[in-house]
Structure formats: structure tokens, C-alpha cells
C-alpha atoms as a PDB file:
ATOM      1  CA  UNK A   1      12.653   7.540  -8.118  1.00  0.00           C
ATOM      2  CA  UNK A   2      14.806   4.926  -6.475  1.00  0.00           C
ATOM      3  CA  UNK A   3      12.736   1.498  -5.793  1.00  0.00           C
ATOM      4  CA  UNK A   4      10.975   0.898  -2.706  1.00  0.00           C
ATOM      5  CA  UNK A   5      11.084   4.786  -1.924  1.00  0.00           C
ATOM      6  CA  UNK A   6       8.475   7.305  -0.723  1.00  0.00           C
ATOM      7  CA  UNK A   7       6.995   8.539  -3.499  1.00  0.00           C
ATOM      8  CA  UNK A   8       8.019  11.886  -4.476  1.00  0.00           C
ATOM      9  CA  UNK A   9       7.464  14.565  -6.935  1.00  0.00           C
ATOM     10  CA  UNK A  10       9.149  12.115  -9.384  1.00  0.00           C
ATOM     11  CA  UNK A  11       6.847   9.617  -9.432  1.00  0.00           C
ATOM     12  CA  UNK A  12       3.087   9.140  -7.822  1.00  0.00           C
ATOM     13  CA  UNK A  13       1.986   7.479  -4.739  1.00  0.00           C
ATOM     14  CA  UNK A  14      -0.221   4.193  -6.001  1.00  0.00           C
ATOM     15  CA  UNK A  15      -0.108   2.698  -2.183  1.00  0.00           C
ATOM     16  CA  UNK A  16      -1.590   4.275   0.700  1.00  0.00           C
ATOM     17  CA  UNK A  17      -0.518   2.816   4.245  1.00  0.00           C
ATOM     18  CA  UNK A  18      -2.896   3.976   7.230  1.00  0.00           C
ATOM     19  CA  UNK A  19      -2.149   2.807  11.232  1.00  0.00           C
ATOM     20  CA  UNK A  20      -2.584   4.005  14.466  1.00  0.00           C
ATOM     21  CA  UNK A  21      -6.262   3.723  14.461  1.00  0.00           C
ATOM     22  CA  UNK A  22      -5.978   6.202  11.128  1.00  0.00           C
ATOM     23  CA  UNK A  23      -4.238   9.152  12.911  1.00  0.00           C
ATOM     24  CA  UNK A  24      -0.983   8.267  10.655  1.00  0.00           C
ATOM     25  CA  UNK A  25      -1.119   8.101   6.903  1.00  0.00           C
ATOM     26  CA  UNK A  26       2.003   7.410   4.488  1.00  0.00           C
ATOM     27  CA  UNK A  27       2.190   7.443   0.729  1.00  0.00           C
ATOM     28  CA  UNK A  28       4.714   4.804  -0.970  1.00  0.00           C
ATOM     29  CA  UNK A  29       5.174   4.532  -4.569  1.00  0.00           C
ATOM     30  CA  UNK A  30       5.139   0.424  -4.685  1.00  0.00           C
ATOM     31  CA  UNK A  31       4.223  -2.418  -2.979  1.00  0.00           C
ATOM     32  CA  UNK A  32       7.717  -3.039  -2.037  1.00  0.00           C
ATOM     33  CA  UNK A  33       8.012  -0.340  -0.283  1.00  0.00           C
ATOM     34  CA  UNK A  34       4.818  -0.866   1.628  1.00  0.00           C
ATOM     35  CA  UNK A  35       6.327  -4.462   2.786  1.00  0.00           C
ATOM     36  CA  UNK A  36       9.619  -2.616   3.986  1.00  0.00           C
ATOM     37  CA  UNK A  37       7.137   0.044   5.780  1.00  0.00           C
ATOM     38  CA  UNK A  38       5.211  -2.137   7.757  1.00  0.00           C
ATOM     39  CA  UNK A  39       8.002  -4.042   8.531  1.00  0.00           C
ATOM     40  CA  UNK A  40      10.111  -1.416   9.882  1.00  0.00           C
ATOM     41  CA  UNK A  41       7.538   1.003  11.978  1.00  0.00           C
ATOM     42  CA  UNK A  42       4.744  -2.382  13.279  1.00  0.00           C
ATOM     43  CA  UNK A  43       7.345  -2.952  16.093  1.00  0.00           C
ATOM     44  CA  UNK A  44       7.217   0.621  17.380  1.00  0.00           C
ATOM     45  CA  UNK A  45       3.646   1.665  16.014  1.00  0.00           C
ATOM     46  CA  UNK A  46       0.681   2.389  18.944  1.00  0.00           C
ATOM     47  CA  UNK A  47      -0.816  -0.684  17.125  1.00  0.00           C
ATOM     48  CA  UNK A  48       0.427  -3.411  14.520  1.00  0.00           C
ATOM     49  CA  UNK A  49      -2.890  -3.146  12.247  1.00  0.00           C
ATOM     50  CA  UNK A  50      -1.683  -1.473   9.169  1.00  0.00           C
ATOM     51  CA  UNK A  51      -4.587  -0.781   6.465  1.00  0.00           C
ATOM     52  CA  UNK A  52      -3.594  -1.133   2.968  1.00  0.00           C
ATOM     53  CA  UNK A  53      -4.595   0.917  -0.138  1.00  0.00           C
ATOM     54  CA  UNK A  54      -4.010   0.216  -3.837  1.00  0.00           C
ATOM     55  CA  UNK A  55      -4.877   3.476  -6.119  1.00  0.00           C
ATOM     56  CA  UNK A  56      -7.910   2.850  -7.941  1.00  0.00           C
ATOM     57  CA  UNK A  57     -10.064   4.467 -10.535  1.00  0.00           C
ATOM     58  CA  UNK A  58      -9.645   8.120 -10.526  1.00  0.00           C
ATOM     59  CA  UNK A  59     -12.794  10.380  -8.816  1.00  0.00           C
ATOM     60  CA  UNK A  60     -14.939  12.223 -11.877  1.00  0.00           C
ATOM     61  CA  UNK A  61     -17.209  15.110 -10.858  1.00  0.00           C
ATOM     62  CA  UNK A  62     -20.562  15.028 -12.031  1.00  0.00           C
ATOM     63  CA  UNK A  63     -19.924  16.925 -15.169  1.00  0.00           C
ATOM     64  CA  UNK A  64     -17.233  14.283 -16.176  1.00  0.00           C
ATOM     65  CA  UNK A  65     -14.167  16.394 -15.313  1.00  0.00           C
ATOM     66  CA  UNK A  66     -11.087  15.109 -13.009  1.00  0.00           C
ATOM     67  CA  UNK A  67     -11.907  15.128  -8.783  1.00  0.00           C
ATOM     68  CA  UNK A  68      -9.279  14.014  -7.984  1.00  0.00           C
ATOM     69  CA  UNK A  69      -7.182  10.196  -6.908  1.00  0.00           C
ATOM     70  CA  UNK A  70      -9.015   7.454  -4.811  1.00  0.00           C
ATOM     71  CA  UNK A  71      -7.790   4.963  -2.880  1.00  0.00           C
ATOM     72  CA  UNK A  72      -9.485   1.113  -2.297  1.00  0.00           C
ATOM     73  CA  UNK A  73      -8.714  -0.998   0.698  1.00  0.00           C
ATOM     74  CA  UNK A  74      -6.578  -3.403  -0.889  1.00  0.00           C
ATOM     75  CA  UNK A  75      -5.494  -5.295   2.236  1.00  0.00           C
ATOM     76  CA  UNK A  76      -5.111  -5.420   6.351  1.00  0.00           C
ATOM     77  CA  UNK A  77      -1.823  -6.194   7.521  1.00  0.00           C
ATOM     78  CA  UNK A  78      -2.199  -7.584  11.018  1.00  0.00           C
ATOM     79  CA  UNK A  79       1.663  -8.128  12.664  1.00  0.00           C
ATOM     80  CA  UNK A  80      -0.398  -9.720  16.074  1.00  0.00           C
ATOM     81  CA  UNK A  81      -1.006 -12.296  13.939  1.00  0.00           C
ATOM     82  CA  UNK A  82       1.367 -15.236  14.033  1.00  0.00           C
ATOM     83  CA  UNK A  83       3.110 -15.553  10.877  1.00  0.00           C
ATOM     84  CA  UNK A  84       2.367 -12.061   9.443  1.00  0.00           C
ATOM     85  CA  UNK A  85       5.896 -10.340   9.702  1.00  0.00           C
ATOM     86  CA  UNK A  86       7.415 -14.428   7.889  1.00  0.00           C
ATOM     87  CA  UNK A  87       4.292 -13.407   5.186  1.00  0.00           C
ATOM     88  CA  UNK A  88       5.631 -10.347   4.456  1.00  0.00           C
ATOM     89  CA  UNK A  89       9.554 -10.666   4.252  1.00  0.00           C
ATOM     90  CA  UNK A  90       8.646 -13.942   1.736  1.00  0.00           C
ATOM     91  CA  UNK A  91       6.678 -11.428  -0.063  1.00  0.00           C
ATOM     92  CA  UNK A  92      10.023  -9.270  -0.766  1.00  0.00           C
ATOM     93  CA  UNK A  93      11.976 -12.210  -1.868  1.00  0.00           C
ATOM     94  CA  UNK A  94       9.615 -12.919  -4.123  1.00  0.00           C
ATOM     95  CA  UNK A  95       9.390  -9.349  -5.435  1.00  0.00           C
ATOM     96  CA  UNK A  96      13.220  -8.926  -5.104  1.00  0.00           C
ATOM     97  CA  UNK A  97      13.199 -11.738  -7.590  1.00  0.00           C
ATOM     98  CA  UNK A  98      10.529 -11.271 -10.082  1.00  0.00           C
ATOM     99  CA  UNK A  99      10.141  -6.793  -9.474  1.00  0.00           C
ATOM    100  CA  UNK A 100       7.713  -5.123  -8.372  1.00  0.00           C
ATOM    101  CA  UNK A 101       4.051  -5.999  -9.675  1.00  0.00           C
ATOM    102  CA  UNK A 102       2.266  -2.655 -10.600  1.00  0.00           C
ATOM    103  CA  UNK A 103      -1.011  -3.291  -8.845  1.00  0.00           C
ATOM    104  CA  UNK A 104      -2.622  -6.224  -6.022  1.00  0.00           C
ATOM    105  CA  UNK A 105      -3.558  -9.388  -8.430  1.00  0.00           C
ATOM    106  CA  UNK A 106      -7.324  -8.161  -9.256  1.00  0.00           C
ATOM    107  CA  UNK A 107      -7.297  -5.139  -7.456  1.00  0.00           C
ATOM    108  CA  UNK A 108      -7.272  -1.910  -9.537  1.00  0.00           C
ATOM    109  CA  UNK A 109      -8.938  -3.949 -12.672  1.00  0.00           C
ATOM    110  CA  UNK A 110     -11.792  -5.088 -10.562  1.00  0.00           C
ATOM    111  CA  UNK A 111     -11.973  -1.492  -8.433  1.00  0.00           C
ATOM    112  CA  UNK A 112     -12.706  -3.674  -5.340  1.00  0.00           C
ATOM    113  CA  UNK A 113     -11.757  -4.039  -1.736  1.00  0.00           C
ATOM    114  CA  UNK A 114     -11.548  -6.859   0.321  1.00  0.00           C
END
């Protein structure tokens, strides 16, 4: 799967991006990709308050088997706030620079939301 795609059938989605007040869901296979997301649909979006979720600890049924892939709030991106979009595009230089890091610093380990 190319870098900073949508994820596909050739590799899972770990990052969920929610906006619009929920109504719009996307899938993206990296962090990087979320950045260039939210960057590229906040200025045309209903609303700039994108909710961010890192794939966590997979659902087990009562009986122990698989239920299925769940998602923790791993951050709210906020583009009405002054600064956010400069946050952001730093964030892809850095991750241009040093790749993409596989989950939010404390995030999937922890199973926590902020």
C-alpha cells in the first residue's frame, strides 16, 4: 500500500477520522495520512472538528473468541483553533523525516483516550 494512502484491502485501517458532527467517517492506514486528511477536507468540511481514532485492543466476546476491531479516541483536531493547521503540517515534516510512527506515543499500549 503506498504511504499516506487509504487503507485498502492491502493493508488495515489503524486510524479512524470522524467530522461533520459524526455523519462522515474515513479509514486511513497511518497517521500521515490522517495529517494530509484533515488538512485537505477542514477547509471545505460543514465543521473543522475532526475526531481522531488510533486502533486499539481488539473486541473479545464473552466466550473469548474474536468480535471484532475497536477504535479509542486518540485525539481532537480543532482547525478553528489558531495554530492547528501550522501543528499539523510540522507534524508531517517531522514524520517525512523520521517515517511514520506505528501508533500515538502511549496510545494503543495504554488502551486509553484522551
Amino acid at each position: 500500500m503506498p504511504r499516506g494512502g487509504l487503507a485498502s484491502q492491502a493493508g488495515p485501517a489503524r486510524w479512524q477520522v470522524r467530522f461533520d458532527g459524526g455523519r462522515q467517517q474515513r479509514y486511513l492506514a497511518d497517521r500521515e495520512a490522517v495529517l494530509r486528511y484533515v488538512l485537505a477536507v477542514g477547509p471545505h468540511a460543514a465543521s473543522q472538528r475532526f475526531e481522531v481514532f488510533a486502533e486499539g485492543e481488539p473486541v473479545r466476546l464473552a466466550d473469548g473468541t474474536p468480535g471484532g476491531r475497536r477504535f479509542t479516541l486518540a485525539e481532537v483536531i480543532d482547525l478553528g483553533r489558531p495554530g492547528e493547521a501550522d501543528r499539523l503540517r510540522q507534524e508531517l515534516t517531522l514524520l517525512a523525516r523520521q517515517g511514520d510512527p506505528p501508533e500515538p506515543p502511549g496510545m494503543l499500549a495504554a488502551g486509553g483516550g484522551t
